[in-house]
C-alpha atoms as a PDB file:
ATOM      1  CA  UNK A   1       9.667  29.785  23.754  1.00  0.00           C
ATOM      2  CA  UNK A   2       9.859  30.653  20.195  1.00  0.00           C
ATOM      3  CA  UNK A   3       7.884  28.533  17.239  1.00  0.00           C
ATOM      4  CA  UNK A   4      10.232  26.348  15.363  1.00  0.00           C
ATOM      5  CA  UNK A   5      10.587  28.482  12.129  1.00  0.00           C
ATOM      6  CA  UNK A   6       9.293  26.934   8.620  1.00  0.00           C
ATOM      7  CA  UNK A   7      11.172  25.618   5.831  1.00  0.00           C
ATOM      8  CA  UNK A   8      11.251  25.867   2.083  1.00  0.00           C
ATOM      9  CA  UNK A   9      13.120  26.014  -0.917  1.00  0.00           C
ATOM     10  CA  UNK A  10      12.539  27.322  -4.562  1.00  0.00           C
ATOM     11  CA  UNK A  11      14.810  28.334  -7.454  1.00  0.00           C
ATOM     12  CA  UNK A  12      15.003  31.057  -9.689  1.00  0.00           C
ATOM     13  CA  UNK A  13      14.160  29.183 -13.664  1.00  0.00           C
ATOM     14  CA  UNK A  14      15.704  31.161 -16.417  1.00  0.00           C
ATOM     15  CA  UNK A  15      15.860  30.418 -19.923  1.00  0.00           C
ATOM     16  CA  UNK A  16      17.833  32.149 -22.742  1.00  0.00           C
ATOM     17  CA  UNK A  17      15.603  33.400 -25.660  1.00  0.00           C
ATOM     18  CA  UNK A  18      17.034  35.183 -28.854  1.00  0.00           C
ATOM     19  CA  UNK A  19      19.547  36.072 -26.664  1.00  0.00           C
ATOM     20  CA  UNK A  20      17.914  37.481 -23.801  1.00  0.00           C
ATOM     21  CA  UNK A  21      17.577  35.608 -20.409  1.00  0.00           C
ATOM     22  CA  UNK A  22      13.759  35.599 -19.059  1.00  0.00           C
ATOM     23  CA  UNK A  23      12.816  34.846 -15.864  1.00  0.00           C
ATOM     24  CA  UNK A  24       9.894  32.462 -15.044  1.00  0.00           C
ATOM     25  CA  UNK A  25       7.237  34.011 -12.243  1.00  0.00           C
ATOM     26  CA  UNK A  26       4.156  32.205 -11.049  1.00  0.00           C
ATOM     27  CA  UNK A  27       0.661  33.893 -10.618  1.00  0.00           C
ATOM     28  CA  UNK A  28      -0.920  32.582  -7.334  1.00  0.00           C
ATOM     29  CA  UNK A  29      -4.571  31.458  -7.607  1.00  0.00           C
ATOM     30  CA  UNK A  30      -5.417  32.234  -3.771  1.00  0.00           C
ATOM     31  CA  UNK A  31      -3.235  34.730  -3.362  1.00  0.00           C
ATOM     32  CA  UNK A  32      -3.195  36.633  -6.307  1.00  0.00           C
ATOM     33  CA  UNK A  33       0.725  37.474  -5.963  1.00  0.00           C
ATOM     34  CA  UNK A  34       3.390  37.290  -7.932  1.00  0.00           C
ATOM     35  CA  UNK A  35       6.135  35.249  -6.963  1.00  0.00           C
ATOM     36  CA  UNK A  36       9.296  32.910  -7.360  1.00  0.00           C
ATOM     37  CA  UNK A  37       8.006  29.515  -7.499  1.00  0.00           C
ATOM     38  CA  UNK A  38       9.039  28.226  -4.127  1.00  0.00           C
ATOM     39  CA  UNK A  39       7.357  25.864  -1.270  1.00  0.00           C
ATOM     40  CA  UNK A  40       7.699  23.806   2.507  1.00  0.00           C
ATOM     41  CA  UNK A  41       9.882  21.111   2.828  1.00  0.00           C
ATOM     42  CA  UNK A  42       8.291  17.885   3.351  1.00  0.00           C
ATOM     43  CA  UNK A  43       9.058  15.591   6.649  1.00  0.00           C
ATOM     44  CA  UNK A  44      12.690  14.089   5.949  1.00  0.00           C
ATOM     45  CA  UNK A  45      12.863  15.722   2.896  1.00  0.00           C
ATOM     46  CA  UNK A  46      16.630  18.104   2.228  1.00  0.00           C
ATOM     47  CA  UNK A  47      16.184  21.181   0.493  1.00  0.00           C
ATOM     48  CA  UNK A  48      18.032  20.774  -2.716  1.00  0.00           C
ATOM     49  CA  UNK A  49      15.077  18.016  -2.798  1.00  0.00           C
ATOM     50  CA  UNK A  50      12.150  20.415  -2.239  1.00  0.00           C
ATOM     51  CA  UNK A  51      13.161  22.773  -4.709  1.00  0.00           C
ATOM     52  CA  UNK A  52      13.014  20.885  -7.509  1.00  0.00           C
ATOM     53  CA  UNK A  53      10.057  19.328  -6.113  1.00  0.00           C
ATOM     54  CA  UNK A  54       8.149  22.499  -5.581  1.00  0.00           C
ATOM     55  CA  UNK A  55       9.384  23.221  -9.166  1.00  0.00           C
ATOM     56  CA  UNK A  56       7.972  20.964 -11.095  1.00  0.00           C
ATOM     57  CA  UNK A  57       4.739  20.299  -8.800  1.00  0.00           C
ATOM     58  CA  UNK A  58       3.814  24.180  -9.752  1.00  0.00           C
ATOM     59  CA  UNK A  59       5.155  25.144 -13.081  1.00  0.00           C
ATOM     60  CA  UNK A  60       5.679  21.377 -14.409  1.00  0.00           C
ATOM     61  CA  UNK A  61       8.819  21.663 -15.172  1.00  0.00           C
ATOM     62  CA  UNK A  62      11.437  19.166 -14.564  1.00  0.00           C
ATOM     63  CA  UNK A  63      15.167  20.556 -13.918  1.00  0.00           C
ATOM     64  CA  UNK A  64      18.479  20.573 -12.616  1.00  0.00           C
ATOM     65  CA  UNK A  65      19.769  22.953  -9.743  1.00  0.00           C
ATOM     66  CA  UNK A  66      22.748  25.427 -10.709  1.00  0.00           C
ATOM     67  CA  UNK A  67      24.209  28.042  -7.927  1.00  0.00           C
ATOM     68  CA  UNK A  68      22.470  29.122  -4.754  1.00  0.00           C
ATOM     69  CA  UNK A  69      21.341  32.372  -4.713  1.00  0.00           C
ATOM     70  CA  UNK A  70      21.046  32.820  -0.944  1.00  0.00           C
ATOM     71  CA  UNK A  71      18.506  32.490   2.020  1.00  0.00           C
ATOM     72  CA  UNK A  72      15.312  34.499   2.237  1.00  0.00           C
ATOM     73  CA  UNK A  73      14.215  35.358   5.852  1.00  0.00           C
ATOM     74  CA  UNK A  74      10.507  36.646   6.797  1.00  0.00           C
ATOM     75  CA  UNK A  75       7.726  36.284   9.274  1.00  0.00           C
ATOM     76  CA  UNK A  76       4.583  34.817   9.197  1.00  0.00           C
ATOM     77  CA  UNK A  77       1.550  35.757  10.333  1.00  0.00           C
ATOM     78  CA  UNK A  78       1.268  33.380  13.236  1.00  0.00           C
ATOM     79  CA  UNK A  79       4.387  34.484  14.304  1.00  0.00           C
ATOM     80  CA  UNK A  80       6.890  32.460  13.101  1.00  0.00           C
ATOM     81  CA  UNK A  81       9.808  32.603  10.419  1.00  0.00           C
ATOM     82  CA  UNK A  82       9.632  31.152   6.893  1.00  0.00           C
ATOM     83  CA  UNK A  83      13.264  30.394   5.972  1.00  0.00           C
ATOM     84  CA  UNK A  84      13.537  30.040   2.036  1.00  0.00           C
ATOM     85  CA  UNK A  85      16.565  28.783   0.082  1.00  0.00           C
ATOM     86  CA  UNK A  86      17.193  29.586  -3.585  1.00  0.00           C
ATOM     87  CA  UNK A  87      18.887  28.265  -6.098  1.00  0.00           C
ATOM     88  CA  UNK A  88      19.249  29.300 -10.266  1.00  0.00           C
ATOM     89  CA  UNK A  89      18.102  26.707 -12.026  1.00  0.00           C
ATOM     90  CA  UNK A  90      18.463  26.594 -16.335  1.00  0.00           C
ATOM     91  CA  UNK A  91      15.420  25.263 -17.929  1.00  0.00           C
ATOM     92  CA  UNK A  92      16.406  23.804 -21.217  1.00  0.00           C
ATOM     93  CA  UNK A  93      13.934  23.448 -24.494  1.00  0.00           C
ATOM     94  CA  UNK A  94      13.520  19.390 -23.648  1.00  0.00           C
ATOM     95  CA  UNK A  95      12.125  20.355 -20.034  1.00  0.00           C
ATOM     96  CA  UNK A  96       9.664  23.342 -22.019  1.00  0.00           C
ATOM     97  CA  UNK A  97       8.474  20.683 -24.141  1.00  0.00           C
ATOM     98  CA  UNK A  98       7.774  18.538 -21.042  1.00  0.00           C
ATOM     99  CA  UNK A  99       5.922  20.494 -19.035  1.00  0.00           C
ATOM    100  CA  UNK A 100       3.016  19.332 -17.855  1.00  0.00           C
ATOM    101  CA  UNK A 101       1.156  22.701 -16.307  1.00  0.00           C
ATOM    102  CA  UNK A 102      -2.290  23.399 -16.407  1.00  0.00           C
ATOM    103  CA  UNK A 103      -3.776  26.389 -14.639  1.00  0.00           C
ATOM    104  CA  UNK A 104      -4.535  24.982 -11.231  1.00  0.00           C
ATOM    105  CA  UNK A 105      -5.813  25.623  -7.491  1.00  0.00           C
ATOM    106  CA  UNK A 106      -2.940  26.972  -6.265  1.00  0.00           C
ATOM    107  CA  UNK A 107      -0.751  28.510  -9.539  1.00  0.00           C
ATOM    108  CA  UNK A 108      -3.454  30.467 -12.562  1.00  0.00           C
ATOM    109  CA  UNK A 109      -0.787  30.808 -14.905  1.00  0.00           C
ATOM    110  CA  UNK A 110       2.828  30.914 -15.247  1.00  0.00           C
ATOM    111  CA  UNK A 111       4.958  33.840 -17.326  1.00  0.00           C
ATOM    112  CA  UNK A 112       8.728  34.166 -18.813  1.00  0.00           C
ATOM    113  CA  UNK A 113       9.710  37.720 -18.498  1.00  0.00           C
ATOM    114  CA  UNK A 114      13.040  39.375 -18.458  1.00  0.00           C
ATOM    115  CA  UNK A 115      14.817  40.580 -15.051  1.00  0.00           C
ATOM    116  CA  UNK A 116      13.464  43.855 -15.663  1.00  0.00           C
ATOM    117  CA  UNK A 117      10.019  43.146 -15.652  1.00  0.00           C
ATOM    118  CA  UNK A 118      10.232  40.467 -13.271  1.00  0.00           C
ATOM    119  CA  UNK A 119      11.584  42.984 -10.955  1.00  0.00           C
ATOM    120  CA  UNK A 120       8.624  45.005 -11.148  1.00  0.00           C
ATOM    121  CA  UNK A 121       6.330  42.146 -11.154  1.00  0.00           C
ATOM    122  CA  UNK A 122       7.109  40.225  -8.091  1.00  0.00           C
ATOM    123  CA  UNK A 123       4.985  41.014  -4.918  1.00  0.00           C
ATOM    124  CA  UNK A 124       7.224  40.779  -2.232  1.00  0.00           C
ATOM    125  CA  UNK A 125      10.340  42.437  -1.249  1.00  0.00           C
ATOM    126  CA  UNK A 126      12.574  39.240  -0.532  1.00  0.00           C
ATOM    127  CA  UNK A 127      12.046  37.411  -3.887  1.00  0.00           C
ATOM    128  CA  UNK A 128      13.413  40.775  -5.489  1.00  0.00           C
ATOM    129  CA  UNK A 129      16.488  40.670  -3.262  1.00  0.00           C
ATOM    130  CA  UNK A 130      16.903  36.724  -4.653  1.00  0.00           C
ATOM    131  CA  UNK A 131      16.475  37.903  -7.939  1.00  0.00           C
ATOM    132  CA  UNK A 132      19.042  40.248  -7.769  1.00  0.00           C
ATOM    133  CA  UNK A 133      21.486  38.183  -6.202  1.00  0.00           C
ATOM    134  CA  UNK A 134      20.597  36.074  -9.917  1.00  0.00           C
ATOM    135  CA  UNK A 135      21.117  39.327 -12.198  1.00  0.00           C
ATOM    136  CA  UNK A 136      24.719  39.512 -10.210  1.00  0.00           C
ATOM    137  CA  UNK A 137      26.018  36.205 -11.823  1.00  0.00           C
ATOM    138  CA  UNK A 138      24.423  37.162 -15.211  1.00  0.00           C
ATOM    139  CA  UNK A 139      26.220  40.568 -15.059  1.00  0.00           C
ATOM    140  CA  UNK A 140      29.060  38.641 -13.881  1.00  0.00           C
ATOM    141  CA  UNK A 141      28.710  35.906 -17.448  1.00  0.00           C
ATOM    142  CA  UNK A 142      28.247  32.991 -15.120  1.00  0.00           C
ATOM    143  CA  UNK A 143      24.732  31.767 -15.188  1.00  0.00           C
ATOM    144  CA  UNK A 144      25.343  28.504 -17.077  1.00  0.00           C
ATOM    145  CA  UNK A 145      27.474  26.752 -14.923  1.00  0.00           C
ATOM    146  CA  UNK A 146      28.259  22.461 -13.925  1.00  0.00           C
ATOM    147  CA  UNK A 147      29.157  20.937 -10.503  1.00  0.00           C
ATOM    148  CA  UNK A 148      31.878  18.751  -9.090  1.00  0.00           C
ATOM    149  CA  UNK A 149      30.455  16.914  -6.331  1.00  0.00           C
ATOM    150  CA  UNK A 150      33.444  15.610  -3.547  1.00  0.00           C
ATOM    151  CA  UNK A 151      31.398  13.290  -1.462  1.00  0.00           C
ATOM    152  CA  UNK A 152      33.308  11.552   1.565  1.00  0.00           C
ATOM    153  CA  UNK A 153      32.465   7.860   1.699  1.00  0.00           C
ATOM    154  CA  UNK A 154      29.999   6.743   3.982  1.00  0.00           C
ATOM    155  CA  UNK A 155      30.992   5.705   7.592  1.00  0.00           C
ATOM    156  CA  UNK A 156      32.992   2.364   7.441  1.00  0.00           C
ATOM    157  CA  UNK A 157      34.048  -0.090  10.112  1.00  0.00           C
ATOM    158  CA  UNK A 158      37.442   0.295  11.794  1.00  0.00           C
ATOM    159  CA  UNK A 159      41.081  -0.053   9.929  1.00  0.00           C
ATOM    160  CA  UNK A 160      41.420  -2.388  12.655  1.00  0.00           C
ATOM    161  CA  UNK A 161      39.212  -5.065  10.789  1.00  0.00           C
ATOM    162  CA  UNK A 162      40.474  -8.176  10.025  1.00  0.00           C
ATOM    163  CA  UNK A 163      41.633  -7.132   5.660  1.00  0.00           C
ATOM    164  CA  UNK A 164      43.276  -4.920   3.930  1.00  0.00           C
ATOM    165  CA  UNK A 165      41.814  -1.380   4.747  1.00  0.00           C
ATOM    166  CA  UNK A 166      40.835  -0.659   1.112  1.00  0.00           C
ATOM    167  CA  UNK A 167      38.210  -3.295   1.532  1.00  0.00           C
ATOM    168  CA  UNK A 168      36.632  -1.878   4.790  1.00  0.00           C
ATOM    169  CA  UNK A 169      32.831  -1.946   4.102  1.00  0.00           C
ATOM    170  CA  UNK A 170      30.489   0.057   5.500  1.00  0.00           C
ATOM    171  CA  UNK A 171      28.622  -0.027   8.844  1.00  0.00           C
ATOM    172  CA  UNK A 172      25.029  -0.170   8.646  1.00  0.00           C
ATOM    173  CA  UNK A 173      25.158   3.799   9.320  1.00  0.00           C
ATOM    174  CA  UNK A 174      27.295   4.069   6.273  1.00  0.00           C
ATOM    175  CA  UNK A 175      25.104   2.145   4.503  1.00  0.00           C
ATOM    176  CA  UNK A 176      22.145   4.576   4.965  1.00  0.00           C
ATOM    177  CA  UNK A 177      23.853   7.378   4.005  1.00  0.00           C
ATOM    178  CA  UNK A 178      24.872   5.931   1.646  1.00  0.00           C
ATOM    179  CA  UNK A 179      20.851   5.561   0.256  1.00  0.00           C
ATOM    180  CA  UNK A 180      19.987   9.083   1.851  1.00  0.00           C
ATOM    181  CA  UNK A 181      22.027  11.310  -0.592  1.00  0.00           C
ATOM    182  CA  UNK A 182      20.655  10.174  -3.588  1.00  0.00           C
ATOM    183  CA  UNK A 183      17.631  12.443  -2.956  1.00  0.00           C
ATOM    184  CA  UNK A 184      19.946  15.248  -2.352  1.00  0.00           C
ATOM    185  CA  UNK A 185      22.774  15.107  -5.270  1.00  0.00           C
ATOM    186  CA  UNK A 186      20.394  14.179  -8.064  1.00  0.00           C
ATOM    187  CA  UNK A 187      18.789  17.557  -7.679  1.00  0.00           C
ATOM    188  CA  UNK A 188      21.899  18.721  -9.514  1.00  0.00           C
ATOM    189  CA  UNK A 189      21.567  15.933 -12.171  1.00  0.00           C
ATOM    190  CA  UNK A 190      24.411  13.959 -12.265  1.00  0.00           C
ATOM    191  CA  UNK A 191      26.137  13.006 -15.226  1.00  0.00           C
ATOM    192  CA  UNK A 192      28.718  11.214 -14.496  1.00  0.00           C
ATOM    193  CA  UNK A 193      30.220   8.991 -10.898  1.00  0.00           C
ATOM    194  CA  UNK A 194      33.627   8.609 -10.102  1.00  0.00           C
ATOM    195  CA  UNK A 195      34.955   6.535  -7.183  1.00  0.00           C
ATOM    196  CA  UNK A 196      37.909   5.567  -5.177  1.00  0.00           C
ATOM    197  CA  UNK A 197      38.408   1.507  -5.699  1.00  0.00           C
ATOM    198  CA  UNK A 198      38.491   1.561  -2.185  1.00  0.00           C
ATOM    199  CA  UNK A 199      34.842  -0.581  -1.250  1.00  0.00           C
ATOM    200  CA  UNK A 200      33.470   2.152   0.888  1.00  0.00           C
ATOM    201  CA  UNK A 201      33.736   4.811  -1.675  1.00  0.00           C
ATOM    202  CA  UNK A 202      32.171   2.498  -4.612  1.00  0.00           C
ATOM    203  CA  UNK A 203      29.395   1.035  -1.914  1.00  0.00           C
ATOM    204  CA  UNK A 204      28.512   4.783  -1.141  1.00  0.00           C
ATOM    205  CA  UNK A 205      28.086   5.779  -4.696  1.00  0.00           C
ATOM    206  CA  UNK A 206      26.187   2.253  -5.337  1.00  0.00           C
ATOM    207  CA  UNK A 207      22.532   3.265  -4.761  1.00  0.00           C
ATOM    208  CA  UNK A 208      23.590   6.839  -6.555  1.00  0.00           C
ATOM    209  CA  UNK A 209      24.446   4.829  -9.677  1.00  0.00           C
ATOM    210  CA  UNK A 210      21.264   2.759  -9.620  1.00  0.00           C
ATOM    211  CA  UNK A 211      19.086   5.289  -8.997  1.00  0.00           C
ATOM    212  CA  UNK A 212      20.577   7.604 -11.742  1.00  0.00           C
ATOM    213  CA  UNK A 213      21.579   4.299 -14.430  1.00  0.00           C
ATOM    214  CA  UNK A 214      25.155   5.899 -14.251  1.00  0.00           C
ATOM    215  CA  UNK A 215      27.947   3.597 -14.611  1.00  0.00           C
ATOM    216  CA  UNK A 216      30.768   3.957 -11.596  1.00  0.00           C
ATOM    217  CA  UNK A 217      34.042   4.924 -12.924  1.00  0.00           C
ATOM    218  CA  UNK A 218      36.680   3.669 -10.569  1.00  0.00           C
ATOM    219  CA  UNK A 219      39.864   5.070 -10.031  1.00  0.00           C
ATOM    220  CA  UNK A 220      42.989   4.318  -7.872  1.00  0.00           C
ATOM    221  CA  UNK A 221      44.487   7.754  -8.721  1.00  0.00           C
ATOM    222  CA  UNK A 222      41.776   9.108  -5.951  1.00  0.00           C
ATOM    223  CA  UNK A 223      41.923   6.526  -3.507  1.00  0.00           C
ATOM    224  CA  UNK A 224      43.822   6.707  -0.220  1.00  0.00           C
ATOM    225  CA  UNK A 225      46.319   3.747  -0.523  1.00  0.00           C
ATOM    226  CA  UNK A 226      47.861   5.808  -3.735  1.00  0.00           C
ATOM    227  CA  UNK A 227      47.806   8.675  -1.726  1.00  0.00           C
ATOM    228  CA  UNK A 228      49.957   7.015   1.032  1.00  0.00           C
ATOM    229  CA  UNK A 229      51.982   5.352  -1.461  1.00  0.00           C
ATOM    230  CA  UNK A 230      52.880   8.435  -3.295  1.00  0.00           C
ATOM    231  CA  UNK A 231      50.766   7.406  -6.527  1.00  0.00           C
ATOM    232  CA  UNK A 232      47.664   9.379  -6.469  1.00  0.00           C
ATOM    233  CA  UNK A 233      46.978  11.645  -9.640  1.00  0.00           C
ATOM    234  CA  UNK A 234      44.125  14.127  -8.625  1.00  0.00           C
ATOM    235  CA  UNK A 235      45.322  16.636 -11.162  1.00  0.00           C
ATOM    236  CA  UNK A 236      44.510  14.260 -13.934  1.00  0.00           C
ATOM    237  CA  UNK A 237      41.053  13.246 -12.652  1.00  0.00           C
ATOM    238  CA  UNK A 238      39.755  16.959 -12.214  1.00  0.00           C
ATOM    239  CA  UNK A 239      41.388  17.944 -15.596  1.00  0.00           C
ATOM    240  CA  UNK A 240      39.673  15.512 -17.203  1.00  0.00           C
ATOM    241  CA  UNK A 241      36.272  16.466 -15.254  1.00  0.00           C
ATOM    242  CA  UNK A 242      36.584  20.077 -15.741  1.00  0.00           C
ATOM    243  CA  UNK A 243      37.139  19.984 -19.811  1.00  0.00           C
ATOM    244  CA  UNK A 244      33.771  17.897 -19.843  1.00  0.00           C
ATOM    245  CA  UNK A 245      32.188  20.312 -18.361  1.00  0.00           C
ATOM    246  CA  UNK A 246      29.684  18.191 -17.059  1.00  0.00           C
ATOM    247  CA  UNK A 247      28.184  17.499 -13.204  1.00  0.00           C
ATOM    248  CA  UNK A 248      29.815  14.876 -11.656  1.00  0.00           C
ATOM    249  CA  UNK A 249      30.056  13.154  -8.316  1.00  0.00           C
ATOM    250  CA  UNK A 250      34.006  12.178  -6.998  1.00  0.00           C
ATOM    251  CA  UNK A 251      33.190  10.081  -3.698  1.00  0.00           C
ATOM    252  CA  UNK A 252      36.971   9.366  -2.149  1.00  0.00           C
ATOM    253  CA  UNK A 253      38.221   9.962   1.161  1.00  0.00           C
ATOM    254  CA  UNK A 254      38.913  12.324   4.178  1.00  0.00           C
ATOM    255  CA  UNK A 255      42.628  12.431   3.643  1.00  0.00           C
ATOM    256  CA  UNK A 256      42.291  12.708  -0.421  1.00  0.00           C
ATOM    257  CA  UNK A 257      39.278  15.243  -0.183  1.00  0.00           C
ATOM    258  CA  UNK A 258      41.676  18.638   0.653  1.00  0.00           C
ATOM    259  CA  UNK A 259      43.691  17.674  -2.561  1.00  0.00           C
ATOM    260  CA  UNK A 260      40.812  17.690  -4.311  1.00  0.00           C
ATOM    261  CA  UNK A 261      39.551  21.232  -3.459  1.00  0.00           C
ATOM    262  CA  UNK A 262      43.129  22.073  -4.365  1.00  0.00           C
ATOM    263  CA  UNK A 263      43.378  20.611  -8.021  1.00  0.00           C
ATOM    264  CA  UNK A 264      39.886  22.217  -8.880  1.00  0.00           C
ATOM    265  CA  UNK A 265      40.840  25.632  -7.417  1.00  0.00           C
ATOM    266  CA  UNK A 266      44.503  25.329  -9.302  1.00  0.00           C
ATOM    267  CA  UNK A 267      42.550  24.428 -12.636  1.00  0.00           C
ATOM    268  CA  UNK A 268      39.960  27.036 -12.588  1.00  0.00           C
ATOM    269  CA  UNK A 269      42.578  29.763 -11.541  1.00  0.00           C
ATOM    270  CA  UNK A 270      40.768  30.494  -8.192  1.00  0.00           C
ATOM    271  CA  UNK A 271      42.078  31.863  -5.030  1.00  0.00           C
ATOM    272  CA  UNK A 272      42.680  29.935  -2.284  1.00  0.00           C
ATOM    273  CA  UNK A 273      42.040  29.699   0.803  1.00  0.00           C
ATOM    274  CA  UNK A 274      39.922  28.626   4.353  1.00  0.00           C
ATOM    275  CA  UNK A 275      36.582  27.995   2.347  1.00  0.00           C
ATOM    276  CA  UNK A 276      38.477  25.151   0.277  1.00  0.00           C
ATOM    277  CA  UNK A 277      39.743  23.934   4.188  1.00  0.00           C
ATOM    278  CA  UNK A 278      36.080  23.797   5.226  1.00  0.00           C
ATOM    279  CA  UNK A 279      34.762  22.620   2.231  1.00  0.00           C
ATOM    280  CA  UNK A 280      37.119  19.838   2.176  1.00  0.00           C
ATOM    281  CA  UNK A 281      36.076  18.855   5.827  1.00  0.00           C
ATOM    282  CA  UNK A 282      33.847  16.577   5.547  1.00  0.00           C
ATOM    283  CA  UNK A 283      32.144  14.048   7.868  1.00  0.00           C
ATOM    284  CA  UNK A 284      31.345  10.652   6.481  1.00  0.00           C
ATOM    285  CA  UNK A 285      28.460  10.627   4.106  1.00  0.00           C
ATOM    286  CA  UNK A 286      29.087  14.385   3.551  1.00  0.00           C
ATOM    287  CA  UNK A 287      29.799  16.709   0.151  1.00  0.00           C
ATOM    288  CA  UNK A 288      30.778  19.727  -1.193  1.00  0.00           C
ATOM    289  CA  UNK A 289      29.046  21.040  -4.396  1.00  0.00           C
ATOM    290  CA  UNK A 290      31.683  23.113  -5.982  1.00  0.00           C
ATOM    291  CA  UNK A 291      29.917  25.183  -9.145  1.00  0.00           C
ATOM    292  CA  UNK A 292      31.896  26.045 -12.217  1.00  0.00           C
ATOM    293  CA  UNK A 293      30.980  28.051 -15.523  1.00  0.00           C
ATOM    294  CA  UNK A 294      30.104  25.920 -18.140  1.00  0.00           C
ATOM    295  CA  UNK A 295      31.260  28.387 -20.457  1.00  0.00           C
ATOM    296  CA  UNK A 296      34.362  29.676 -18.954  1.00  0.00           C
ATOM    297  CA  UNK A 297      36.126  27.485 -16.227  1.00  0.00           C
ATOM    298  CA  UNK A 298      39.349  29.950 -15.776  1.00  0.00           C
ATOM    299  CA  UNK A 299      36.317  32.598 -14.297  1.00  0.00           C
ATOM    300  CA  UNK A 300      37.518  30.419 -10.633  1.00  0.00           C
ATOM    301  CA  UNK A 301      34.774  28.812  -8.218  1.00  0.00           C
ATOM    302  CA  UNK A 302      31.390  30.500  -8.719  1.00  0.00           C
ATOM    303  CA  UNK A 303      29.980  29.391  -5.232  1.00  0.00           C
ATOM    304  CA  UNK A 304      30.857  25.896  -3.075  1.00  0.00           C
ATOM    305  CA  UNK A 305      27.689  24.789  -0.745  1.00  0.00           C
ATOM    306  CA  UNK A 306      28.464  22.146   1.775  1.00  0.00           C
ATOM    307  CA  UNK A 307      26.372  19.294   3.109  1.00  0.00           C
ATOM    308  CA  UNK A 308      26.501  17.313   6.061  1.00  0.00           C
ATOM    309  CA  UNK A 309      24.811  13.889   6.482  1.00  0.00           C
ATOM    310  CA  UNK A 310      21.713  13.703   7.078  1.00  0.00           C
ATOM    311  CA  UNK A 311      22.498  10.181   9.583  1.00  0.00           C
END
């Protein structure tokens, strides 16, 4: 029997300087390679978690994840597979300033360069394909981009319970998911939280919005009693979300979630089809990250990444 295969996660860190986008590399100490900064999942950690982890633990840098950029596949030299997964990831002038990196053990020094160079630069075969997939949304004018986040409520107790069903709570399985994908969406930094009134959607969002100091915004026009009634308004809520421009988490539920997908591919002028279905399936305590330009909306859905509960 095969050896369970090994984990990580990195990102690709760019920065735009007099109008050129550079590329940050990290010089291994031990290895003395040239790579993507990148490293192994921790026990119970998710990805999106260890990426901005790894980040900041070997270039200092503190940030906020943007698009994936795909899934790097290699094997080790015990045998097994290392399984990597990239994201882009902007690193703004606050976050330079921040940075606490000092020539270390395991990183000597750390280097900006543009796509070009970096291409040359890196060691190994399978950051260069990442990279690439990188230089695709630059050449495509969609680096800089925000996220809606549609996260399905945690799992609640039966309609049958004795209330009315928008005050369900949640079991004490919704309750942990609830607390485990706060690790998990704040790697894309948050900015704002909007919830159904409904008490499972603004209990699952609860330990989001103290973990982040975010007030909850809540909204009947996403709930699931105006939905049934006839009185929902999604189109306003992601209209309003989409001129901000700025990440934000919509927790609401299973019935409300496809219209969702549906108002944000109407506003951004993207096609539809299955991948909204799918993305709008969600189990309880699931969500869809569905990444816009920042710049230019109308450019349609740059990438949607799904993720299932992790209880």
């Amino acid at each position: 029997m095969s050896e369970p295969a090994v984990f990580a996660a990195g990102a690709v860190c760019w920065r735009l300087v007099e109008g050129r986008i550079l590329i940050l590399l990290i010089h291994r100490t031990v290895h003395g390679d040239v790579t993507i900064p990148k490293g192994k999942v921790d026990p119970g950690e998710s990805l999106p978690r260890t990426a901005v982890r790894e980040v900041q633990e070997e270039t200092g840098l503190d940030l906020a994840l943007g698009v994936p950029l795909g899934i790097s596949t290699y094997p080790l030299s015990d045998g097994r597979d290392k399984i990597v997964h990239y994201w882009a990831a902007e690193v703004s002038p606050e976050a330079i300033q921040r940075s606490t990196f000092v020539p270390n053990g395991e990183v000597a020094a750390i280097e900006w360069v543009t796509i070009k160079k970096a291409r040359t630069y890196l060691s190994y075969k399978p950051d260069v394909e990442i990279l690439e997939s990188f230089e695709r949304l630059v050449d495509a004018g969609v680096t800089r981009t925000f996220a809606l986040i549609a996260l399905r409520h945690g799992k609640a107790v039966p309609r049958s319970w004795d209330g009315p069903d928008s005050s369900r709570p949640l079991t004490h399985r919704g309750v942990k998911q609830a607390a485990s994908v706060v690790e998990t969406i704040t790697a894309w930094r948050p900015q704002r939280i909007i919830s159904s009134t409904a008490t499972r959607c603004v209990t699952t969002v609860a330990p989001l919005a103290a973990a982040t100091g975010i007030e909850i915004k809540r909204t009947e026009l996403i709930s699931q009693d105006a939905l049934e009634d006839g009185t929902a308004d999604v189109r306003t809520v992601i209209g309003k979300r989409i001129r901000s421009r700025k990440t934000a988490v919509l927790c609401s539920h299973g019935p409300v979630l496809p219209e969702i997908m549906r108002e944000i591919a109407l506003a951004t002028g993207s096609t539809h089809g299955a991948y909204l279905t799918d993305a709008a399936s969600l189990e309880t305590g699931g969500f869809s990250v569905v990444h816009l330009s920042a710049e230019n909306p109308s450019a349609g859905i740059v990438a949607i990444e799904t993720h299932d509960p992790r209880l």
